[in-house]
PDB file of N, CA and C in Angstrom:
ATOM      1  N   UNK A   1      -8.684 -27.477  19.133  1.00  0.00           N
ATOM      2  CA  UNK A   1      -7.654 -26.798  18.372  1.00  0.00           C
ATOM      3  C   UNK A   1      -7.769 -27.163  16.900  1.00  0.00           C
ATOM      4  N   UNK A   2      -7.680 -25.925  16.292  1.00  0.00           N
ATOM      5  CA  UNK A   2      -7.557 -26.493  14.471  1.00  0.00           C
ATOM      6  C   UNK A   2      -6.218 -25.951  14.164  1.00  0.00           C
ATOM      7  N   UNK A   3      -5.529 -26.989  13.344  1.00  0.00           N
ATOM      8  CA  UNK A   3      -4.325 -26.721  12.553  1.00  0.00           C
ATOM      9  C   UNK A   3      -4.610 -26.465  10.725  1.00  0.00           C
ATOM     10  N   UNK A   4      -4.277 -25.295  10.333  1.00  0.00           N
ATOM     11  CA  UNK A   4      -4.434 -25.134   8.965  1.00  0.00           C
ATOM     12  C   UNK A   4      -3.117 -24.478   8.764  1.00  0.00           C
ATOM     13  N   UNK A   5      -3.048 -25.133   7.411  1.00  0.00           N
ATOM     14  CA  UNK A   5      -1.712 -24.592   6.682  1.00  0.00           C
ATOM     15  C   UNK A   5      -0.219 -24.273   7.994  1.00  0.00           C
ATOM     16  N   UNK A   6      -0.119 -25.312   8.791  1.00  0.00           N
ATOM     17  CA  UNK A   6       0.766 -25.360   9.876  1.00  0.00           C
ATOM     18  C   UNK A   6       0.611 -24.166  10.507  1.00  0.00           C
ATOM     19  N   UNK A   7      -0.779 -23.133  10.842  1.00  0.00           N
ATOM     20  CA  UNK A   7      -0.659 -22.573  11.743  1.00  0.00           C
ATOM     21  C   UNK A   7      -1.673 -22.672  12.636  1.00  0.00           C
ATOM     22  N   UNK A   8      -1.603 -22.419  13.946  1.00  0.00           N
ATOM     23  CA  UNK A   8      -2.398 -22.733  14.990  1.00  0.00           C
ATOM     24  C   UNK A   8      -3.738 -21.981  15.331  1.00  0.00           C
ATOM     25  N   UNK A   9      -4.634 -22.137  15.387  1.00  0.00           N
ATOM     26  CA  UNK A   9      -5.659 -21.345  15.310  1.00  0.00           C
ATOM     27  C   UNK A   9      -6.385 -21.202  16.738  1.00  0.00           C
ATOM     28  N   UNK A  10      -6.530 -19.632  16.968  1.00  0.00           N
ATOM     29  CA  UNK A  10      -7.264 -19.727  18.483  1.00  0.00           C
ATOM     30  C   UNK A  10      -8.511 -19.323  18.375  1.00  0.00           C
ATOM     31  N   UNK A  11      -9.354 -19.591  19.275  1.00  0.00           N
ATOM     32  CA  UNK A  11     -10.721 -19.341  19.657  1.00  0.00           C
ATOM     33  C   UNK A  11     -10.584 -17.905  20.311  1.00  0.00           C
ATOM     34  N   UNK A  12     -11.628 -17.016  19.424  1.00  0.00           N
ATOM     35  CA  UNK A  12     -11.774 -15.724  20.935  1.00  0.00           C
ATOM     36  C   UNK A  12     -13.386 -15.352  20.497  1.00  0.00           C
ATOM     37  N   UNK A  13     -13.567 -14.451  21.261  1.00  0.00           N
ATOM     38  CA  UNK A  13     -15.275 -14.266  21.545  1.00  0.00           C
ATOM     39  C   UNK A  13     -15.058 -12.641  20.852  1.00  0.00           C
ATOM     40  N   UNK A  14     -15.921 -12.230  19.974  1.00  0.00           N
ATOM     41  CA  UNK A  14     -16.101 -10.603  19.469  1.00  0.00           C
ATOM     42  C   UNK A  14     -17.327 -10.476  19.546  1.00  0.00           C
ATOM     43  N   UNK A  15     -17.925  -9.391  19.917  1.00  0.00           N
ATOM     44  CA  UNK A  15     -19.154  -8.566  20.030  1.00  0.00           C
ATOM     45  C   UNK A  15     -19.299  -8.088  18.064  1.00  0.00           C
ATOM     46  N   UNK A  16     -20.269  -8.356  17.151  1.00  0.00           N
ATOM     47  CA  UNK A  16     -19.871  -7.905  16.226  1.00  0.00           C
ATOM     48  C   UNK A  16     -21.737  -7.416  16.309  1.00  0.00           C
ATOM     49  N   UNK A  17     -21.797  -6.109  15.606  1.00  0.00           N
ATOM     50  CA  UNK A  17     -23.054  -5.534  15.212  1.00  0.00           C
ATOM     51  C   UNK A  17     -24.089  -6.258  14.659  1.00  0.00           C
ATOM     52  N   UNK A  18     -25.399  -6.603  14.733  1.00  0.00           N
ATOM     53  CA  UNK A  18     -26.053  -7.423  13.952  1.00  0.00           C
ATOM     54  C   UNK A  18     -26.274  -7.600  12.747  1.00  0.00           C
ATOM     55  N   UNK A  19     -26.666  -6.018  11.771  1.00  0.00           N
ATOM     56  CA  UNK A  19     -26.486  -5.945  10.707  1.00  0.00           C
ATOM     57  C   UNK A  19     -24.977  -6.328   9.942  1.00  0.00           C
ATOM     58  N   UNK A  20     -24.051  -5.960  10.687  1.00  0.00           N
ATOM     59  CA  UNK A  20     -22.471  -6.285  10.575  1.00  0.00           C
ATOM     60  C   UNK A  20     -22.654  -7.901   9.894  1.00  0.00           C
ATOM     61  N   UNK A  21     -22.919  -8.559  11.113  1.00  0.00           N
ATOM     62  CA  UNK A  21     -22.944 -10.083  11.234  1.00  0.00           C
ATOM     63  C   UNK A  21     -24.097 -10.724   9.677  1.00  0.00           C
ATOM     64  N   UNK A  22     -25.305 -10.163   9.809  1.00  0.00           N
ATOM     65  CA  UNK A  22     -25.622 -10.440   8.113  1.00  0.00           C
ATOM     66  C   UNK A  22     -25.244 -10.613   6.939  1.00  0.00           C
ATOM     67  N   UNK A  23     -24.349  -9.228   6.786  1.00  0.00           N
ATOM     68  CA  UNK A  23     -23.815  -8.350   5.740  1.00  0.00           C
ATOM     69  C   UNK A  23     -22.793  -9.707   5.312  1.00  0.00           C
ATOM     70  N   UNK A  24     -21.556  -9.840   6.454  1.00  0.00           N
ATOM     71  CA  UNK A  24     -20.724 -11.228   6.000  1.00  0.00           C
ATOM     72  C   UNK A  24     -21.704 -11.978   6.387  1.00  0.00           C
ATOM     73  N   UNK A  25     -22.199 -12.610   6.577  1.00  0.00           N
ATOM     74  CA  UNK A  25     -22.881 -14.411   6.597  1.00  0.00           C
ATOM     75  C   UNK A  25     -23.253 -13.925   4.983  1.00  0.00           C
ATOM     76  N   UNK A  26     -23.960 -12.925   4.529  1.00  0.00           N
ATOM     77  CA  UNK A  26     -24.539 -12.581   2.842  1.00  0.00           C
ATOM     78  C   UNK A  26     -23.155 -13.278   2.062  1.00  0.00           C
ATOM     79  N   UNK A  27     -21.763 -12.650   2.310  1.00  0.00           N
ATOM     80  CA  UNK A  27     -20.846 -12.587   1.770  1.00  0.00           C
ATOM     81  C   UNK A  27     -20.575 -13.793   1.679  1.00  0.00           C
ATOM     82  N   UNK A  28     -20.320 -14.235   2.817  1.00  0.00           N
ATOM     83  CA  UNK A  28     -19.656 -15.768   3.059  1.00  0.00           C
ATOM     84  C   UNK A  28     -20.284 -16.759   2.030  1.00  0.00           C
ATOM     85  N   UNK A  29     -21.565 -16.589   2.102  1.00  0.00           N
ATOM     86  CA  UNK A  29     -22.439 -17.400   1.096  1.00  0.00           C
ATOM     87  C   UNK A  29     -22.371 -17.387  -0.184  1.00  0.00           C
ATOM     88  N   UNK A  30     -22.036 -15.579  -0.409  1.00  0.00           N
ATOM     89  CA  UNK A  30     -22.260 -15.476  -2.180  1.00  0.00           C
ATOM     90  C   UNK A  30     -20.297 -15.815  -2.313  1.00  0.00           C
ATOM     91  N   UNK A  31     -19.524 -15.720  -1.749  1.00  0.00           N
ATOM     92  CA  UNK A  31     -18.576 -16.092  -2.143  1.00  0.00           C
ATOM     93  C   UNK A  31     -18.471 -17.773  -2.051  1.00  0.00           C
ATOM     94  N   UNK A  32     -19.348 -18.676  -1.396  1.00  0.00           N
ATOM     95  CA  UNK A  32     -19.087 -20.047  -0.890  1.00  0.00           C
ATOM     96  C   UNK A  32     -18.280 -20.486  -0.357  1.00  0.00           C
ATOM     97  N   UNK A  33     -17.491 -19.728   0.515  1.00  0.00           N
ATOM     98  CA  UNK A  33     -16.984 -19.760   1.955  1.00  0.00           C
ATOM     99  C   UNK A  33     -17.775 -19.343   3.503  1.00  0.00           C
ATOM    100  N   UNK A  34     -17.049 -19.895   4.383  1.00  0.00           N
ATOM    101  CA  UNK A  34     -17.814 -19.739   5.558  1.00  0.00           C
ATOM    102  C   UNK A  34     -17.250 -18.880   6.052  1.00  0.00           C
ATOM    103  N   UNK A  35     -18.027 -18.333   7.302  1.00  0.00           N
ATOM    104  CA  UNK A  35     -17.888 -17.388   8.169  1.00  0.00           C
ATOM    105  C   UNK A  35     -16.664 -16.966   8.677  1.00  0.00           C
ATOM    106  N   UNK A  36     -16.185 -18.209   8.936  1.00  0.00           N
ATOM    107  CA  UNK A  36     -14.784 -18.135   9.458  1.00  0.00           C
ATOM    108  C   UNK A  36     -13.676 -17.692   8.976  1.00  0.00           C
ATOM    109  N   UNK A  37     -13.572 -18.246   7.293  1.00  0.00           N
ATOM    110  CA  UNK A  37     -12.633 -18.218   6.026  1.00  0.00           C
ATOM    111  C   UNK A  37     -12.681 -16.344   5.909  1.00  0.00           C
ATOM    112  N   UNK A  38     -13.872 -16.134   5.682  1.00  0.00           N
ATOM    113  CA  UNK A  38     -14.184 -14.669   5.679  1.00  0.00           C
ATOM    114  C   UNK A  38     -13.557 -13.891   6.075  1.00  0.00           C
ATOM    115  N   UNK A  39     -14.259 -13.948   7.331  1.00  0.00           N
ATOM    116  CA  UNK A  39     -13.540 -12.631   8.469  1.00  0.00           C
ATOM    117  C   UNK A  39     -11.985 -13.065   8.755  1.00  0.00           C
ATOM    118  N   UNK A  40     -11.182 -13.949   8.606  1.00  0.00           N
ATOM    119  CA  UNK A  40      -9.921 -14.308   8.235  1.00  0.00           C
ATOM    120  C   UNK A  40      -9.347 -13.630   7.552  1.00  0.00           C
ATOM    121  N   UNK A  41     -10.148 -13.890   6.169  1.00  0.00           N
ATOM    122  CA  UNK A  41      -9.493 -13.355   5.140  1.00  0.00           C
ATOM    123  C   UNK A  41      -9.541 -11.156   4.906  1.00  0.00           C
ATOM    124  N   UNK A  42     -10.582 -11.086   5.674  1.00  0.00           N
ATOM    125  CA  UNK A  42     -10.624  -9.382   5.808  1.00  0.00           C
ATOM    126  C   UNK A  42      -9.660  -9.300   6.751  1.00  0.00           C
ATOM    127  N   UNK A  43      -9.339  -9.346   7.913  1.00  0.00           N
ATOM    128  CA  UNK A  43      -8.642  -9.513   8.731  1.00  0.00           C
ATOM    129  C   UNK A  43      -7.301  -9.268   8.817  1.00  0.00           C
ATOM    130  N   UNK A  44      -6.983 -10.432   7.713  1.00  0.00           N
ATOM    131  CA  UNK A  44      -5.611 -10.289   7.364  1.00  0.00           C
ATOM    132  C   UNK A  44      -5.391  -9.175   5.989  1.00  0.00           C
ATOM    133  N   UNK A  45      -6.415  -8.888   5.390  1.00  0.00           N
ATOM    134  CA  UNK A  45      -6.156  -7.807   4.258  1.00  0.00           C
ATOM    135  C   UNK A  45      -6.208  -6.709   5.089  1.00  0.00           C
ATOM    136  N   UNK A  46      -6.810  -6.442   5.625  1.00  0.00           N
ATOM    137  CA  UNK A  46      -6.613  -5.028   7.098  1.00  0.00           C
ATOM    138  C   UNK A  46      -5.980  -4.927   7.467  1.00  0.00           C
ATOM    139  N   UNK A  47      -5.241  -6.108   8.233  1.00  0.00           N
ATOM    140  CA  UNK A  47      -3.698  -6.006   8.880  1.00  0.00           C
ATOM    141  C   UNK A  47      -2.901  -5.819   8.399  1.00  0.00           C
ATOM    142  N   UNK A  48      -2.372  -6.038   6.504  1.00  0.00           N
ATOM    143  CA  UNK A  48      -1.365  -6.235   5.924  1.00  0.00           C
ATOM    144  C   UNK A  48      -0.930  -5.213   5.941  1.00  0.00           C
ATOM    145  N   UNK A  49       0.501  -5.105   5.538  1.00  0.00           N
ATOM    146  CA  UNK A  49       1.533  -3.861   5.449  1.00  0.00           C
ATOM    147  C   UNK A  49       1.097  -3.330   3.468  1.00  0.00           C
ATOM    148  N   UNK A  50       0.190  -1.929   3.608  1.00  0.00           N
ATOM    149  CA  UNK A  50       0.120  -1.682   2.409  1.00  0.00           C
ATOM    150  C   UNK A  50       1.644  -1.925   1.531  1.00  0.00           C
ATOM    151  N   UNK A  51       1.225  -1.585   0.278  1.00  0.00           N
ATOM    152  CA  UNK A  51       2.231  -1.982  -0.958  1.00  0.00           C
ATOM    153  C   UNK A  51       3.096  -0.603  -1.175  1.00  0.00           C
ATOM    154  N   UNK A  52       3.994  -0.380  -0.987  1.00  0.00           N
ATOM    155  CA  UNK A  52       4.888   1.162  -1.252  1.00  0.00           C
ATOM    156  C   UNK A  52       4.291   1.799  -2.346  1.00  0.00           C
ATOM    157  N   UNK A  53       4.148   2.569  -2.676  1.00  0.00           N
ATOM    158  CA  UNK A  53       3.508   3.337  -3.827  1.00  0.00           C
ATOM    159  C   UNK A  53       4.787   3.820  -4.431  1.00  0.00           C
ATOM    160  N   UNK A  54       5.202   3.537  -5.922  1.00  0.00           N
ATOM    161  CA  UNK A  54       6.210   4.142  -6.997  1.00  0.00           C
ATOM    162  C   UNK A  54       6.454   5.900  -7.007  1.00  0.00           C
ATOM    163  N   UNK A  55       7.150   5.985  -6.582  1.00  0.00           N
ATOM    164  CA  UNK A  55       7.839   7.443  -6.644  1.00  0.00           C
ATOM    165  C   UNK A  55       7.042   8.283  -7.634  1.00  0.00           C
ATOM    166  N   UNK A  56       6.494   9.438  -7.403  1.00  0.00           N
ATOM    167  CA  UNK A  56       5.954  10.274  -8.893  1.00  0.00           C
ATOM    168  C   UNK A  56       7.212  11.240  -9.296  1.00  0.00           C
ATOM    169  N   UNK A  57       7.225  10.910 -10.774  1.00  0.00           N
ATOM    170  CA  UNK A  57       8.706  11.062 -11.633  1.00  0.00           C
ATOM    171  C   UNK A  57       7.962  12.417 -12.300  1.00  0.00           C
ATOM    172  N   UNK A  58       7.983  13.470 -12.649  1.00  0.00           N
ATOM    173  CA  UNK A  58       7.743  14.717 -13.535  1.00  0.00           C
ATOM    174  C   UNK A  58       8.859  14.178 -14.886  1.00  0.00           C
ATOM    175  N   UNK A  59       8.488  14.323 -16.414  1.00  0.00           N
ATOM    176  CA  UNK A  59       9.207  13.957 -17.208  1.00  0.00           C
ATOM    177  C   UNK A  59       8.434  15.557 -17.612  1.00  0.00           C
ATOM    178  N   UNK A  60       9.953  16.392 -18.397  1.00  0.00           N
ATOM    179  CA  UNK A  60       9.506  17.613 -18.797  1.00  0.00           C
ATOM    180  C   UNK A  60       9.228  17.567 -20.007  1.00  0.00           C
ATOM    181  N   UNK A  61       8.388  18.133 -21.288  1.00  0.00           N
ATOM    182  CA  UNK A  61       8.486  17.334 -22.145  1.00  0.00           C
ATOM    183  C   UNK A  61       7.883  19.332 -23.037  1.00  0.00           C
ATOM    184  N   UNK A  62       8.831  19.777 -23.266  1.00  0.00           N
ATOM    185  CA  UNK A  62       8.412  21.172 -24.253  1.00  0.00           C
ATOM    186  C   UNK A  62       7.220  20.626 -25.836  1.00  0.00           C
ATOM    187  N   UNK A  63       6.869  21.557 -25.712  1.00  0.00           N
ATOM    188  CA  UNK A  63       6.354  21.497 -27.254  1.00  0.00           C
ATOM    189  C   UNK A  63       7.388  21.631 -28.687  1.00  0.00           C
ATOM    190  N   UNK A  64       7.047  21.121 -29.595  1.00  0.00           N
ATOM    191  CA  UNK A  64       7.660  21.119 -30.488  1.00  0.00           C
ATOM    192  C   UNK A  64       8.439  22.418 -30.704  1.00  0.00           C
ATOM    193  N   UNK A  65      10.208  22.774 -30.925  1.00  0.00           N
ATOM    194  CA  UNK A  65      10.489  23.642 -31.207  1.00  0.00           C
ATOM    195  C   UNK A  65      10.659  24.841 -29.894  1.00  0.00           C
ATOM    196  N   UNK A  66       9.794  24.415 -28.975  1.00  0.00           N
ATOM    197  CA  UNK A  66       9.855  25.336 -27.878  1.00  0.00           C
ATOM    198  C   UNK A  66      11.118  25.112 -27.077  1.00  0.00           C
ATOM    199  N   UNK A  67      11.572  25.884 -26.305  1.00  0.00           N
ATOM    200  CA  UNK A  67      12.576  26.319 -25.439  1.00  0.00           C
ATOM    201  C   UNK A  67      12.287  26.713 -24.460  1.00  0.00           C
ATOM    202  N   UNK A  68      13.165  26.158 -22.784  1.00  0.00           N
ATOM    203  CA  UNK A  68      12.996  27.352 -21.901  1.00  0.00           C
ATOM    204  C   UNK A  68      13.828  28.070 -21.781  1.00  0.00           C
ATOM    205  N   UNK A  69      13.355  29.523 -21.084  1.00  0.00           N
ATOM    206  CA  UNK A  69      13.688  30.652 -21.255  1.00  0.00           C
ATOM    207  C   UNK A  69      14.926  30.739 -20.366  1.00  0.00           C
ATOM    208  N   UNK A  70      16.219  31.978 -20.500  1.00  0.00           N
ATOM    209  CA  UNK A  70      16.808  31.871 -20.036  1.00  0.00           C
ATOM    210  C   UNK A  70      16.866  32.203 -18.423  1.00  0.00           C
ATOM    211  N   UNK A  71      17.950  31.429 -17.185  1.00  0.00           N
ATOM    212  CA  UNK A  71      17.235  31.982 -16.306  1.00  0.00           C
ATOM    213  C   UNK A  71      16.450  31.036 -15.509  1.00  0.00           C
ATOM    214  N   UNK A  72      15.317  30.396 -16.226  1.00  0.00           N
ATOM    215  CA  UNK A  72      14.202  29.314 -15.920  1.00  0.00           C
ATOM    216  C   UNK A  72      14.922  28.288 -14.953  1.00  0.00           C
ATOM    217  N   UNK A  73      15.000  27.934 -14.095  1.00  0.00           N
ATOM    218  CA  UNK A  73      14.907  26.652 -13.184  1.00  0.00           C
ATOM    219  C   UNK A  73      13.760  25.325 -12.806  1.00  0.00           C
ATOM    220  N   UNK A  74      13.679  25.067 -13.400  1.00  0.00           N
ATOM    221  CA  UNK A  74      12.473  23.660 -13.171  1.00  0.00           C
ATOM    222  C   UNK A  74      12.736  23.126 -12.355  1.00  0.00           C
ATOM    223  N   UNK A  75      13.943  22.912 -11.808  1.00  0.00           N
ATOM    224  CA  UNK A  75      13.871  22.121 -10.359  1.00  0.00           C
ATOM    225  C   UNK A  75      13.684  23.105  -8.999  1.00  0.00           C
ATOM    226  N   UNK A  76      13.198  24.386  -9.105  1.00  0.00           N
ATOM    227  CA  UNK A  76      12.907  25.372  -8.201  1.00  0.00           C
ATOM    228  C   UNK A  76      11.313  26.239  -8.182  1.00  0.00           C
ATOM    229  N   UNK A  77      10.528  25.618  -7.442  1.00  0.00           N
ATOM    230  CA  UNK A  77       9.380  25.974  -7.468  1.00  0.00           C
ATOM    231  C   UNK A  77       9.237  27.646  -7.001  1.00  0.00           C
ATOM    232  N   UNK A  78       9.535  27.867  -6.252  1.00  0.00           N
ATOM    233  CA  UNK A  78       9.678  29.073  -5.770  1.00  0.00           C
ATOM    234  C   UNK A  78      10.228  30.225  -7.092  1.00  0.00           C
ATOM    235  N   UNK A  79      10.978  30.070  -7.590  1.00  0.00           N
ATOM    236  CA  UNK A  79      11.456  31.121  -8.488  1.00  0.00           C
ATOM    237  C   UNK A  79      10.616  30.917  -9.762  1.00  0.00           C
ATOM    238  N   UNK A  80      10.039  29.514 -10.321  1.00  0.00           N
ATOM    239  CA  UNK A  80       9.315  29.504 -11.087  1.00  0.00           C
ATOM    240  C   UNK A  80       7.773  30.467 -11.030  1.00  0.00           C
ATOM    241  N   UNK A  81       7.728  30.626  -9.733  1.00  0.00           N
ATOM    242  CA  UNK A  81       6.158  31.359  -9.317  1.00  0.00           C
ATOM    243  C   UNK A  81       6.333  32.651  -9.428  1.00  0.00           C
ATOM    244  N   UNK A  82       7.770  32.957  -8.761  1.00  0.00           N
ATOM    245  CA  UNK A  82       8.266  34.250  -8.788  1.00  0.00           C
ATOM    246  C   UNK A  82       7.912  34.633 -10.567  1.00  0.00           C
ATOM    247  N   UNK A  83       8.610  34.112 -11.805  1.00  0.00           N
ATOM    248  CA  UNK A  83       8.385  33.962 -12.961  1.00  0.00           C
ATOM    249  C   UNK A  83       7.217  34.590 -13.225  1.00  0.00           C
ATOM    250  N   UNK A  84       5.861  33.372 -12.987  1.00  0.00           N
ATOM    251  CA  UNK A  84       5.057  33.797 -13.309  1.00  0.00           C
ATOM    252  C   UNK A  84       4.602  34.895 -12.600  1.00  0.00           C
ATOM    253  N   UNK A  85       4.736  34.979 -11.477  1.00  0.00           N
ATOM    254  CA  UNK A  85       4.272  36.323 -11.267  1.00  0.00           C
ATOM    255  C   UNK A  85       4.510  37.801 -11.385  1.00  0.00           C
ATOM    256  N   UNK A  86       5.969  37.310 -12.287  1.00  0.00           N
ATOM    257  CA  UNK A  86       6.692  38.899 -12.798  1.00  0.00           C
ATOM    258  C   UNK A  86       7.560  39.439 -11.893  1.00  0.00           C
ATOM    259  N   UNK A  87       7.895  38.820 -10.838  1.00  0.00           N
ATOM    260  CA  UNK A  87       8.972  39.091 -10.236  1.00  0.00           C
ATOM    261  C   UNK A  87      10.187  39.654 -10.788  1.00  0.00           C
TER     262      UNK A  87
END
């Protein structure tokens, strides 16, 4: 049994591809960690709960002097198309 950072660590057996198995031992080395630290550390970046991504905000922003027209709705996609299309 190994104890790191107070958590318990288990032994299991994986079938991993040969070239697979190179590719990290390459890694493990050029980073100067071992095998183990490695596939740990992918492991747990795979597993993690991605990061929420920030809301996309539209800021309307006219040209100088410009105006919209009367009528115009920007918060209505549908009638805006209508618009352009001469509806």
């Amino acid at each position: 049994m190994c104890f790191r950072l107070m958590l318990l660590c288990m032994r299991t057996t994986i079938d991993l591809d040969d070239l697979l198995l190179g590719e990290l031992k390459q890694e493990a080395a050029h980073r100067g960690s071992t095998l183990r630290e490695l596939v740990n550390d992918l492991l747990r970046q795979a597993t993690a709960a991605p990061e929420p991504k920030a809301k996309y905000r539209f800021n309307w922003k006219p040209h100088r002097g410009g105006r919209i027209q009367p009528g115009v709705r920007l918060d209505d996609r549908n009638s805006l198309f209508d618009l352009m299309d001469g509806r």
